[in-house]
Protein backbone atom coordinates (compact mmCIF):
# COMPACT_ATOMS: atom_id res chain seq x y z
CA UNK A 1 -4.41 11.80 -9.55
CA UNK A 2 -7.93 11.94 -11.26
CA UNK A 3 -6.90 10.03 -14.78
CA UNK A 4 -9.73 7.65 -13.92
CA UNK A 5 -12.48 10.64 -13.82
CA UNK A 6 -11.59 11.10 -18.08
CA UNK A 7 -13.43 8.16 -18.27
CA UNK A 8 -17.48 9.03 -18.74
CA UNK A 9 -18.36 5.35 -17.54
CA UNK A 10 -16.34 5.49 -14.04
CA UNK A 11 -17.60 9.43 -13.61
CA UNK A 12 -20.81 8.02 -13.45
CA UNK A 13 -20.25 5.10 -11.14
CA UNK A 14 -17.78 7.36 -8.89
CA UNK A 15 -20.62 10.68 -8.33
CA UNK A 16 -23.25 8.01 -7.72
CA UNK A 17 -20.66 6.18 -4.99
CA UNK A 18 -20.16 9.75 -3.75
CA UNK A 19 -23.47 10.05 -2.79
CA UNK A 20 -24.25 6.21 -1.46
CA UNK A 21 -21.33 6.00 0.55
CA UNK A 22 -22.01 8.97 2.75
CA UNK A 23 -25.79 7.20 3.30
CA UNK A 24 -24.32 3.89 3.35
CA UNK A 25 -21.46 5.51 6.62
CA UNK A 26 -24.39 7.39 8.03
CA UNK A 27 -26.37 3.98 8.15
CA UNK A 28 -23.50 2.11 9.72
CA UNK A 29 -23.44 4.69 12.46
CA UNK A 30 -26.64 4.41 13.06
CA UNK A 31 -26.98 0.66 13.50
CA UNK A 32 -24.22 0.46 15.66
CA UNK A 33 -25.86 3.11 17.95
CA UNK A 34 -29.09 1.47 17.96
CA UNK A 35 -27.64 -1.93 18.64
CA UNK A 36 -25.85 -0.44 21.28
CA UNK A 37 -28.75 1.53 22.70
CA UNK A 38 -31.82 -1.50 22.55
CA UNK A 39 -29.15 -4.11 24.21
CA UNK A 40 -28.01 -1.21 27.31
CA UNK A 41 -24.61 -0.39 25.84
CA UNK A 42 -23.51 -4.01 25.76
CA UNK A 43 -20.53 -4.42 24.15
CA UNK A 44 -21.39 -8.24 23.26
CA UNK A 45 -24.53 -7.41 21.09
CA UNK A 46 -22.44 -5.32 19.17
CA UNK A 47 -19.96 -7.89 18.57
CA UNK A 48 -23.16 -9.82 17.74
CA UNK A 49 -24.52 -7.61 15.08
CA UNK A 50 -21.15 -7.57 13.51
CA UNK A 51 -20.92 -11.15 12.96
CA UNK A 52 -24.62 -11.82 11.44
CA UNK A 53 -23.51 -8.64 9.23
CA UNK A 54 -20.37 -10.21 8.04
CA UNK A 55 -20.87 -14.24 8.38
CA UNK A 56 -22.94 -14.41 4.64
CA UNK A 57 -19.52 -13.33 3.07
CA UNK A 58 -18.06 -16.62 4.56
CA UNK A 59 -20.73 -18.57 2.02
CA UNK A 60 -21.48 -16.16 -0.35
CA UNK A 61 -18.45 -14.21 -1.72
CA UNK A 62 -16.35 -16.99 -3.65
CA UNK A 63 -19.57 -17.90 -5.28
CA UNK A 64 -20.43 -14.33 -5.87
CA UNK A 65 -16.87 -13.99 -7.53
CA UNK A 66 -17.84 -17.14 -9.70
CA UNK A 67 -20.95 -15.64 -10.59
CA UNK A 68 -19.21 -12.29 -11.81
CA UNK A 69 -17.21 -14.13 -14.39
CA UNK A 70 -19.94 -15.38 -15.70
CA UNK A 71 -22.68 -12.18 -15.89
CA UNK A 72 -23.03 -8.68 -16.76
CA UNK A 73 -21.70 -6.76 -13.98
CA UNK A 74 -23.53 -3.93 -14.04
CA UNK A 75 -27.07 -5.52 -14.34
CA UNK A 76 -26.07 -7.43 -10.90
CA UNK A 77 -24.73 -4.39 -9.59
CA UNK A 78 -28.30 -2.78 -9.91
CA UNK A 79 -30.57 -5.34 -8.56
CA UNK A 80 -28.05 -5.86 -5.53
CA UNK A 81 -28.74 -1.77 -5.15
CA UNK A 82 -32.27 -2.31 -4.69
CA UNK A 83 -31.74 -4.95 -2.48
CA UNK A 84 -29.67 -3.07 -0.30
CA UNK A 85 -32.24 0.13 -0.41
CA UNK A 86 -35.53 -2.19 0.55
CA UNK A 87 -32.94 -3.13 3.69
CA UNK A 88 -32.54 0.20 5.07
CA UNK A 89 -36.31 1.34 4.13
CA UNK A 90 -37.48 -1.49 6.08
CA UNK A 91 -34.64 -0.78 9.25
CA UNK A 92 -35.84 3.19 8.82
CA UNK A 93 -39.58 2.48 9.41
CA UNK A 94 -39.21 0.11 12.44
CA UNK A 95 -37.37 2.28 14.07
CA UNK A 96 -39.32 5.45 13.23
CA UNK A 97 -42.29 3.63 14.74
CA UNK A 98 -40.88 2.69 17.63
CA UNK A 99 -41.22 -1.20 16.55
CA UNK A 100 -37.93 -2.04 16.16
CA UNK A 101 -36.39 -4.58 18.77
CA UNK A 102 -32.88 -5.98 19.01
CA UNK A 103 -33.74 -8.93 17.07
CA UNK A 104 -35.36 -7.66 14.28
CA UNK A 105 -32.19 -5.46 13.77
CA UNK A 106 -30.20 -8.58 13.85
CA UNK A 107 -32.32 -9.93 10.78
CA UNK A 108 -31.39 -6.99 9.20
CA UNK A 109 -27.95 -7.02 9.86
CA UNK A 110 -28.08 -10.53 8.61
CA UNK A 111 -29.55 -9.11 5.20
CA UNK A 112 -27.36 -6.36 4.67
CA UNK A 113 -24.59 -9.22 5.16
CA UNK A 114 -26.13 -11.23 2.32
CA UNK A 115 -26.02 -8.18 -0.05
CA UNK A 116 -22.71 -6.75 0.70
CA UNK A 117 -21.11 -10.37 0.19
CA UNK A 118 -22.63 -10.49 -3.65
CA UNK A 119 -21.79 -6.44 -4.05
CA UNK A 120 -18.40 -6.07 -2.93
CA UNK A 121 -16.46 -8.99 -5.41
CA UNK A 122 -18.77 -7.61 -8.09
CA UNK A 123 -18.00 -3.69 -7.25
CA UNK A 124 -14.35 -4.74 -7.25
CA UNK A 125 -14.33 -6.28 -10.42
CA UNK A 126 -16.49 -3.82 -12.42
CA UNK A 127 -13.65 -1.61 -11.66
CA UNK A 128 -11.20 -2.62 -14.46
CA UNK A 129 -14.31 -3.14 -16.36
CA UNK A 130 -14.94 0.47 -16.95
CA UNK A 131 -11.53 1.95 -16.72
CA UNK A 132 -8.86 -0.44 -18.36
CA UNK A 133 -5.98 -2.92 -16.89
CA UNK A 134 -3.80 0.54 -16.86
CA UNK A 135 -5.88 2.64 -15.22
CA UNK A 136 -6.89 0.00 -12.12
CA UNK A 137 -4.75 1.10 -9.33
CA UNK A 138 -5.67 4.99 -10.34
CA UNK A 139 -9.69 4.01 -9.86
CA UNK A 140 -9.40 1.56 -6.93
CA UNK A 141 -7.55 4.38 -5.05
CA UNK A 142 -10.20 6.97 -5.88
CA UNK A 143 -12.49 4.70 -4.67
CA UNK A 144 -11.20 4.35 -1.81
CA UNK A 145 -10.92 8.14 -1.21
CA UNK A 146 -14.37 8.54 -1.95
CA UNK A 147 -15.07 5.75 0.56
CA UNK A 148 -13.09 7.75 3.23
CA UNK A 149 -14.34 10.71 2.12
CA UNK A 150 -17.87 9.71 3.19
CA UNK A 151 -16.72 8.01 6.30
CA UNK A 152 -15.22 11.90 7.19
CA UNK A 153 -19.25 13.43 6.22
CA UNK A 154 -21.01 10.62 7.15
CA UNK A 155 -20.11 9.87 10.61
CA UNK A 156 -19.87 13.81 11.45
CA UNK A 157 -23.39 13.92 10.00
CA UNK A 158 -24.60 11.13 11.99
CA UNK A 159 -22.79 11.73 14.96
CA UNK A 160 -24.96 15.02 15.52
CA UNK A 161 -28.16 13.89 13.67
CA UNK A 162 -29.21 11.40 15.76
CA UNK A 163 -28.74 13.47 18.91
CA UNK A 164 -31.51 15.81 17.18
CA UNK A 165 -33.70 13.65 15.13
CA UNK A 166 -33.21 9.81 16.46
CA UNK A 167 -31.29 6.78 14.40
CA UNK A 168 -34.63 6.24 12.17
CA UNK A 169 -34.51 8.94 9.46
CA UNK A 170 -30.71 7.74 8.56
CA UNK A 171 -31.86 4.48 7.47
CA UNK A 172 -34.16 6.74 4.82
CA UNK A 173 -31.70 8.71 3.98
CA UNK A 174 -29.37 6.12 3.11
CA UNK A 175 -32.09 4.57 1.13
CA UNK A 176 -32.45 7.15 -0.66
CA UNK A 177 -28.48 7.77 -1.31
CA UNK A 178 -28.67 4.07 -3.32
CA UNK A 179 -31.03 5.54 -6.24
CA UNK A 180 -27.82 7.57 -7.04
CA UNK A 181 -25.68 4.56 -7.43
CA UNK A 182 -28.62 2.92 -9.77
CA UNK A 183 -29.14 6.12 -12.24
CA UNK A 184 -25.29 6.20 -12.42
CA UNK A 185 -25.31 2.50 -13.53
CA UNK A 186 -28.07 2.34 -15.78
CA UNK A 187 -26.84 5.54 -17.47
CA UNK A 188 -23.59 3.99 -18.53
CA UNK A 189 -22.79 3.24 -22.05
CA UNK A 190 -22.56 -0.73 -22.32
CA UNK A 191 -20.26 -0.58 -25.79
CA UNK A 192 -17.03 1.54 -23.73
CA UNK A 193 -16.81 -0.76 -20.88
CA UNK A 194 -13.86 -3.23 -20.92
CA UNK A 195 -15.54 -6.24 -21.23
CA UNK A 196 -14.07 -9.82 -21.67
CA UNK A 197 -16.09 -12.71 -22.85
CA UNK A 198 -18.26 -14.39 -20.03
CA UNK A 199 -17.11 -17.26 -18.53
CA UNK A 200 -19.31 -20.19 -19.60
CA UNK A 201 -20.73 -22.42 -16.68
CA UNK A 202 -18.72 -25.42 -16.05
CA UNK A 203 -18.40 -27.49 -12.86
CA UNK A 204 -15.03 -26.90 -11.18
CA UNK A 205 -14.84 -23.44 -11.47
CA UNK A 206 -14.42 -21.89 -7.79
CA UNK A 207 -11.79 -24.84 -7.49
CA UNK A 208 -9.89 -23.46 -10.43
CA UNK A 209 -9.75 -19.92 -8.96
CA UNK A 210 -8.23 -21.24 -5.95
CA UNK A 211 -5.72 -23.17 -7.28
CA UNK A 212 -4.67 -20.14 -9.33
CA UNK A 213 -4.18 -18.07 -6.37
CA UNK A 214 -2.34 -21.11 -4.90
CA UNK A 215 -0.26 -21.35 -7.06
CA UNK A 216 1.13 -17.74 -6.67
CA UNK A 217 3.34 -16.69 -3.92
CA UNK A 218 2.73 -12.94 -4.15
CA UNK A 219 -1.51 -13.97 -3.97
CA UNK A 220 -1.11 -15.87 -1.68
CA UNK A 221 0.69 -13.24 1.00
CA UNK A 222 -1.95 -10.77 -0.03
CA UNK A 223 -4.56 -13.01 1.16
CA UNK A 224 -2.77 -14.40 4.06
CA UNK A 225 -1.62 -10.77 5.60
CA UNK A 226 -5.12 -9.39 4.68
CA UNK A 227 -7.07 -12.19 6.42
CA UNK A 228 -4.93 -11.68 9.95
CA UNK A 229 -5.20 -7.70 9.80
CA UNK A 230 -8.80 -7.55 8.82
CA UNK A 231 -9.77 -10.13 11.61
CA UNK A 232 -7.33 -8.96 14.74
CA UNK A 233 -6.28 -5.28 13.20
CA UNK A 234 -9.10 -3.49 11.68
CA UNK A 235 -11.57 -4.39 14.01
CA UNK A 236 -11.06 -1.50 15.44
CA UNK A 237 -13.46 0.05 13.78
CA UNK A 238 -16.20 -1.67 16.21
CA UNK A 239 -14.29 -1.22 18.96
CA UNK A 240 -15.14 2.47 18.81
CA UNK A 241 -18.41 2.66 19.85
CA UNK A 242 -17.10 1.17 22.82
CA UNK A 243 -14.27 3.21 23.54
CA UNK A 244 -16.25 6.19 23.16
CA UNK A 245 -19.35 4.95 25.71
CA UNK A 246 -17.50 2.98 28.05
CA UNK A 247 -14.04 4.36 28.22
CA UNK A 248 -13.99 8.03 27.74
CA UNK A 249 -18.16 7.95 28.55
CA UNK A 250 -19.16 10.08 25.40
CA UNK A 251 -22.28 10.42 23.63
CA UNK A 252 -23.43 9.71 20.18
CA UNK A 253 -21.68 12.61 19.17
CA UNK A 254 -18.72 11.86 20.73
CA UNK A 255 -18.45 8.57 18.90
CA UNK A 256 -19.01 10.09 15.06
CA UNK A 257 -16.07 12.34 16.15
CA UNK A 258 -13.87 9.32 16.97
CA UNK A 259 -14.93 7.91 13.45
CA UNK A 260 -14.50 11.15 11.88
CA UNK A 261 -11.05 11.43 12.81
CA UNK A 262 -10.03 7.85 11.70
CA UNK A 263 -11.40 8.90 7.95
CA UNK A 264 -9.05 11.69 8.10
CA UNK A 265 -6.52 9.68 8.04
CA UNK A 266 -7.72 6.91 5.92
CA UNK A 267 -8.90 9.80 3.56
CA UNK A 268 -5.62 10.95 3.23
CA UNK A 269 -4.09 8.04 2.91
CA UNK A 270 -6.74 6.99 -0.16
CA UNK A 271 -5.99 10.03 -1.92
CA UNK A 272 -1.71 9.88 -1.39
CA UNK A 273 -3.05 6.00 -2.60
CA UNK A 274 -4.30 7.94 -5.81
CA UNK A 275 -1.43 9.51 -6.98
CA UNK A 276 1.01 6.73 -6.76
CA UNK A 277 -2.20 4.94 -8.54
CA UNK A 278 -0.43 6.79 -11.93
CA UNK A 279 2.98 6.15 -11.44
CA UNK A 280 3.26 2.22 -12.32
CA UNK A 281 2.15 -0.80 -10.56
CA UNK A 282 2.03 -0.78 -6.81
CA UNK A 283 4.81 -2.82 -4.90
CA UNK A 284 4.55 -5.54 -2.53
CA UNK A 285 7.30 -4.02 0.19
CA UNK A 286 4.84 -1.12 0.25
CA UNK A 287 1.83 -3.28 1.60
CA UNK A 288 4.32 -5.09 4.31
CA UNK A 289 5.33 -2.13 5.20
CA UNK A 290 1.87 -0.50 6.12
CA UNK A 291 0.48 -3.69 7.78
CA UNK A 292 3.27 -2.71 10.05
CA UNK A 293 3.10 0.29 10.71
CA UNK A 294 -0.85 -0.12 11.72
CA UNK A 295 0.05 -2.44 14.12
CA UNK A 296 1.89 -0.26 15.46
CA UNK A 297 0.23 2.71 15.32
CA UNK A 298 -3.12 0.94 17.26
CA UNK A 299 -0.65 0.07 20.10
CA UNK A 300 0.45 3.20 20.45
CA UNK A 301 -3.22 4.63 20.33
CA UNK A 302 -4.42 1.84 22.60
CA UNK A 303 -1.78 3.72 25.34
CA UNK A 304 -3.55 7.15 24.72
CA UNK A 305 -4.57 8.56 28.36
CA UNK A 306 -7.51 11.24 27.17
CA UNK A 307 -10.10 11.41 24.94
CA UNK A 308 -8.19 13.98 22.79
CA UNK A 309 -4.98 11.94 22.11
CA UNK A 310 -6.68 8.79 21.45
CA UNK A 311 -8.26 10.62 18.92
CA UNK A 312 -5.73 12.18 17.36
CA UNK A 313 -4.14 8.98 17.48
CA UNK A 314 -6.42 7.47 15.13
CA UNK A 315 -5.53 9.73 12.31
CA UNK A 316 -2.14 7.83 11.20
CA UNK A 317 -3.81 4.92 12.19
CA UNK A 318 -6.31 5.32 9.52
CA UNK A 319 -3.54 6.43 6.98
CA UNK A 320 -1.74 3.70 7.49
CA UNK A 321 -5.00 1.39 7.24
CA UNK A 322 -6.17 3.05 4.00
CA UNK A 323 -2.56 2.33 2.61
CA UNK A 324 -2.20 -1.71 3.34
CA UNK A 325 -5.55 -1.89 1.97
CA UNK A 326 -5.19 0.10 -1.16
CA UNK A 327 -1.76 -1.57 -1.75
CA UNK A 328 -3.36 -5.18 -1.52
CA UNK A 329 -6.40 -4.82 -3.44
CA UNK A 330 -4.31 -2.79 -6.62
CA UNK A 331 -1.78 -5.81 -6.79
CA UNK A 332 -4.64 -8.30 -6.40
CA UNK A 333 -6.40 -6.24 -9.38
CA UNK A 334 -3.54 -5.73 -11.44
CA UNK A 335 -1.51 -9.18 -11.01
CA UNK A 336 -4.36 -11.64 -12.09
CA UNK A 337 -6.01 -13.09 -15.42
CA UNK A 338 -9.05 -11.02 -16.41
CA UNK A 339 -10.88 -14.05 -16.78
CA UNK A 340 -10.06 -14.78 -13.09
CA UNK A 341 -10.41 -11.69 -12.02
CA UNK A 342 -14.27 -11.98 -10.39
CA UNK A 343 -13.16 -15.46 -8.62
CA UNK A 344 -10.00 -14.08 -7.04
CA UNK A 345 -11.49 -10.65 -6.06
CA UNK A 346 -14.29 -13.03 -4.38
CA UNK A 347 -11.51 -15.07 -2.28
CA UNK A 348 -10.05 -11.45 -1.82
CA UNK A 349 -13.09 -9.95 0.04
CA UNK A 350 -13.50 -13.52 1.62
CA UNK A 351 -9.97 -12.83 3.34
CA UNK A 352 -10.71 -9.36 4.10
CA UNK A 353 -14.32 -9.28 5.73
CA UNK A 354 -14.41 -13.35 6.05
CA UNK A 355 -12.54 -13.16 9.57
CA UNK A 356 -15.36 -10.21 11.18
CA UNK A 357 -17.97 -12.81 12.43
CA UNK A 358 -14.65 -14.30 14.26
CA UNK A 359 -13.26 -10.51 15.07
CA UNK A 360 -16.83 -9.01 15.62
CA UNK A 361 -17.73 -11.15 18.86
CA UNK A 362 -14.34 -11.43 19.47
CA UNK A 363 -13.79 -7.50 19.49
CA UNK A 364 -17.00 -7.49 22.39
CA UNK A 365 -15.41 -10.47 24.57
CA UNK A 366 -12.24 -8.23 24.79
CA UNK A 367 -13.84 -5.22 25.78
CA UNK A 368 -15.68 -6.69 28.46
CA UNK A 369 -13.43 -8.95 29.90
CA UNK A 370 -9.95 -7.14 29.73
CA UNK A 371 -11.05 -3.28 29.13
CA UNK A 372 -12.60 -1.48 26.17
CA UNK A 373 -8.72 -0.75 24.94
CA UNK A 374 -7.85 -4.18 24.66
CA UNK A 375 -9.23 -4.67 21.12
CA UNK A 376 -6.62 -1.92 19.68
CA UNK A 377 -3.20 -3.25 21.70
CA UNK A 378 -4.21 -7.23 20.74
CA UNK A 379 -4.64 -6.20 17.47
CA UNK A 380 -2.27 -3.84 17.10
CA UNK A 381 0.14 -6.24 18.14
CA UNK A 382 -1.18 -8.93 15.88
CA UNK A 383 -0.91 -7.15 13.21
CA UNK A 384 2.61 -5.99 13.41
CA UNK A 385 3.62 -9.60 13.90
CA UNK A 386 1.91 -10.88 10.92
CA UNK A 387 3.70 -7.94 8.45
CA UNK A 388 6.94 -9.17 9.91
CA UNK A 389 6.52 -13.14 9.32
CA UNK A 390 5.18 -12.12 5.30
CA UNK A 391 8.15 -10.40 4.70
CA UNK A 392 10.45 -13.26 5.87
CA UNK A 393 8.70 -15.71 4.13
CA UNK A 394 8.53 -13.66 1.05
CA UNK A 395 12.36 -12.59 1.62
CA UNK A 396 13.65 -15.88 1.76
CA UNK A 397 11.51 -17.04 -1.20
CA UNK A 398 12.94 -14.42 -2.82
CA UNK A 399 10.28 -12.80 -4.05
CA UNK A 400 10.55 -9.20 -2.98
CA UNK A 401 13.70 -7.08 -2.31
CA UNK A 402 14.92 -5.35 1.18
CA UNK A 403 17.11 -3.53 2.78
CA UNK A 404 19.19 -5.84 4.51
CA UNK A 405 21.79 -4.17 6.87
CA UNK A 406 25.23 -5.12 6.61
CA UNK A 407 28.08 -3.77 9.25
CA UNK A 408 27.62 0.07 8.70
CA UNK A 409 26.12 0.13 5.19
CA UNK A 410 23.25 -1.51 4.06
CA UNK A 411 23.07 -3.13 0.63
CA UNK A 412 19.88 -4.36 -1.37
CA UNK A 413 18.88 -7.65 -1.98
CA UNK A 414 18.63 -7.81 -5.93
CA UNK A 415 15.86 -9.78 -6.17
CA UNK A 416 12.73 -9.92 -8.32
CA UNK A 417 10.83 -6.53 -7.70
CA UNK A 418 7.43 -7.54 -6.91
């Protein structure tokens, strides 16, 4: 489950994302409770900050995929780093001195958008980088555990420190958390990563990445089922805050529970991810099938009558989540050219965080016109839908195989295993 870790290059790179990812959760918390607080707990302004946070990756990320075929990762990586930590030392010291006002968060926001949209196709890529075509599905799902590891720590720690000590020292702390992620890169041998040759600079190049991913069926119903669960499914993750102020009228603390609970689940699911990382290339019947399932697992949580079931709701929710998404970024990452690996993985992040400035707003419109559960049985429901109409098309292309029932018995479809 670990094969990645023998690696000296990714050990690096994973203890520094260790330590930035519990900031980086502890941040998010934070901004969504001081967006929430400055604007009266309106659900709209949350919806707001969302957007400016996620609308840069709608102009930024194919060209940020572009301009990771053609760079040294890691140096990019770096200066992004900094970026990100003069974002949250700014945030930190507004709000410690009582200066900081709705808008100036939403500039922020905006910011932190602008970074993340350049970081994540470049993260993604780097990936295969330092561990190897063979061991890519191994290191994405450790990733992702260590992701939803920090989203278990970093919420809890959240959740109760800004009862005692106010939103402002998390934005230092997570500033601080990012030096980590710089020493680890900086510290890495250049000559053991597995480089290709950079792409030179040639017009046309973002148009040939698309037309690769066009041209294959199995891309293409990545990106398609990614883009509808990301914008109508996963926005549940905003709709928390919400749920836990307005519906079951918790405090801060009550709200880094909820998200605590959800990274169970997607923790387990990253590390169950992780093993199957080892055992050959992921399938896509496996992604179809967890799209599903999180649709329906968020309809069934949206029906949860206390506080304590809706939580514990959330737990296969999050596995399931953690699974669809694992799933579809390994057979992106193991499926496609290296040379087109930075473009793709930058229409890949476009599909998955693209949709937010839609399903941010969106999310807050819900809430306030049709109840703070809305957001989870829409989605949910969207969600399912969209797993079932992939598969279909997919089935009848013949491009993946299923269990088709057949009077009593059920036989397989012996088709292409994808």
């Amino acid at each position: 489950m670990f094969a990645s870790l023998r690696v000296r290059n990714y050990r690096l790179f994973f203890t520094g994302q260790v330590i930035s990812n519990i900031g980086t959760w502890m941040q998010r918390i934070a901004q969504d409770w001081l967006v929430f607080t400055l604007s009266g707990n309106n659900p709209i302004a949350l919806g707001v900050a969302v957007a400016l946070q996620f609308t840069p990756t709608l102009f930024l990320s194919l060209w940020a995929g572009v301009l990771a075929d053609r760079v040294d990762k890691r140096r990019l990586l770096a200066w992004i780093q900094a970026a990100s930590c003069a974002q949250a030392v700014v945030l930190g010291v507004l709000d410690l001195t009582g200066l900081a006002a709705l808008w100036q968060v939403y500039v922020l926001c905006f910011t932190l958008g602008v970074t993340a949209a350049l970081e994540v196709p470049t993260r993604q890529s780097f990936v295969a980088e330092m561990v190897g075509r063979d061991q890519v599905a191994n290191a994405v799902a450790l990733n992702s555990s260590i992701f939803n590891m920090a989203r278990i720590v970093g919420p809890a720690i959240a959740g109760f420190a800004i009862t005692w000590i106010g939103t402002g020292w998390l934005f230092i702390a997570n500033a601080l958390s990012t030096v980590a992620v710089i020493t680890g890169l900086v510290l890495m041998n250049p000559d053991k990563l597995f480089r290709v040759a950079a792409v030179p600079r040639e017009k046309g190049q973002l148009a040939e990445g698309l037309r690769y991913v066009r041209r294959r069926s199995d891309l293409m119903t990545v990106m398609v089922l990614v883009l509808f669960v990301s914008t109508f499914g996963i926005t549940y993750f905003s709709s928390l805050p919400i749920v836990a102020a307005n519906v079951f009228h918790t405090a801060a603390d009550g709200y880094g529970l909820l998200s605590t609970l959800v990274a169970v689940g997607t923790f387990t699911g990253a590390v169950m991810s992780a093993r199957r990382g080892t055992k050959g290339r992921p399938r896509v019947r496996l992604m179809l099938v967890a799209a599903f399932f999180l649709g329906v697992f968020e309809l069934l949580t949206a029906f949860m009558p206390t506080y304590l079931t809706f939580g514990l709701a959330l737990i296969p929710l999050g596995f399931a989540t953690m699974t669809f998404l694992n799933t579809a970024n390994a057979l992106v990452q193991t499926s496609v050219s290296p040379e087109m690996r930075g473009r793709v993985m930058g229409l890949y992040v476009l599909v998955l965080i693209g949709g937010n400035p839609i399903g941010g707003p969106m999310v807050g419109w819900m809430a306030q016109e049709f109840g703070g559960r809305s957001p989870f049985y829409i989605g949910g429901a969207v969600s399912a839908v969209a797993a079932v109409v992939c598969a279909v098309v997919l089935i009848r292309r013949g491009g993946v195989s299923w269990p088709v029932k057949r009077g009593l018995g059920l036989r397989v479809l012996k088709r292409a295993k994808v």
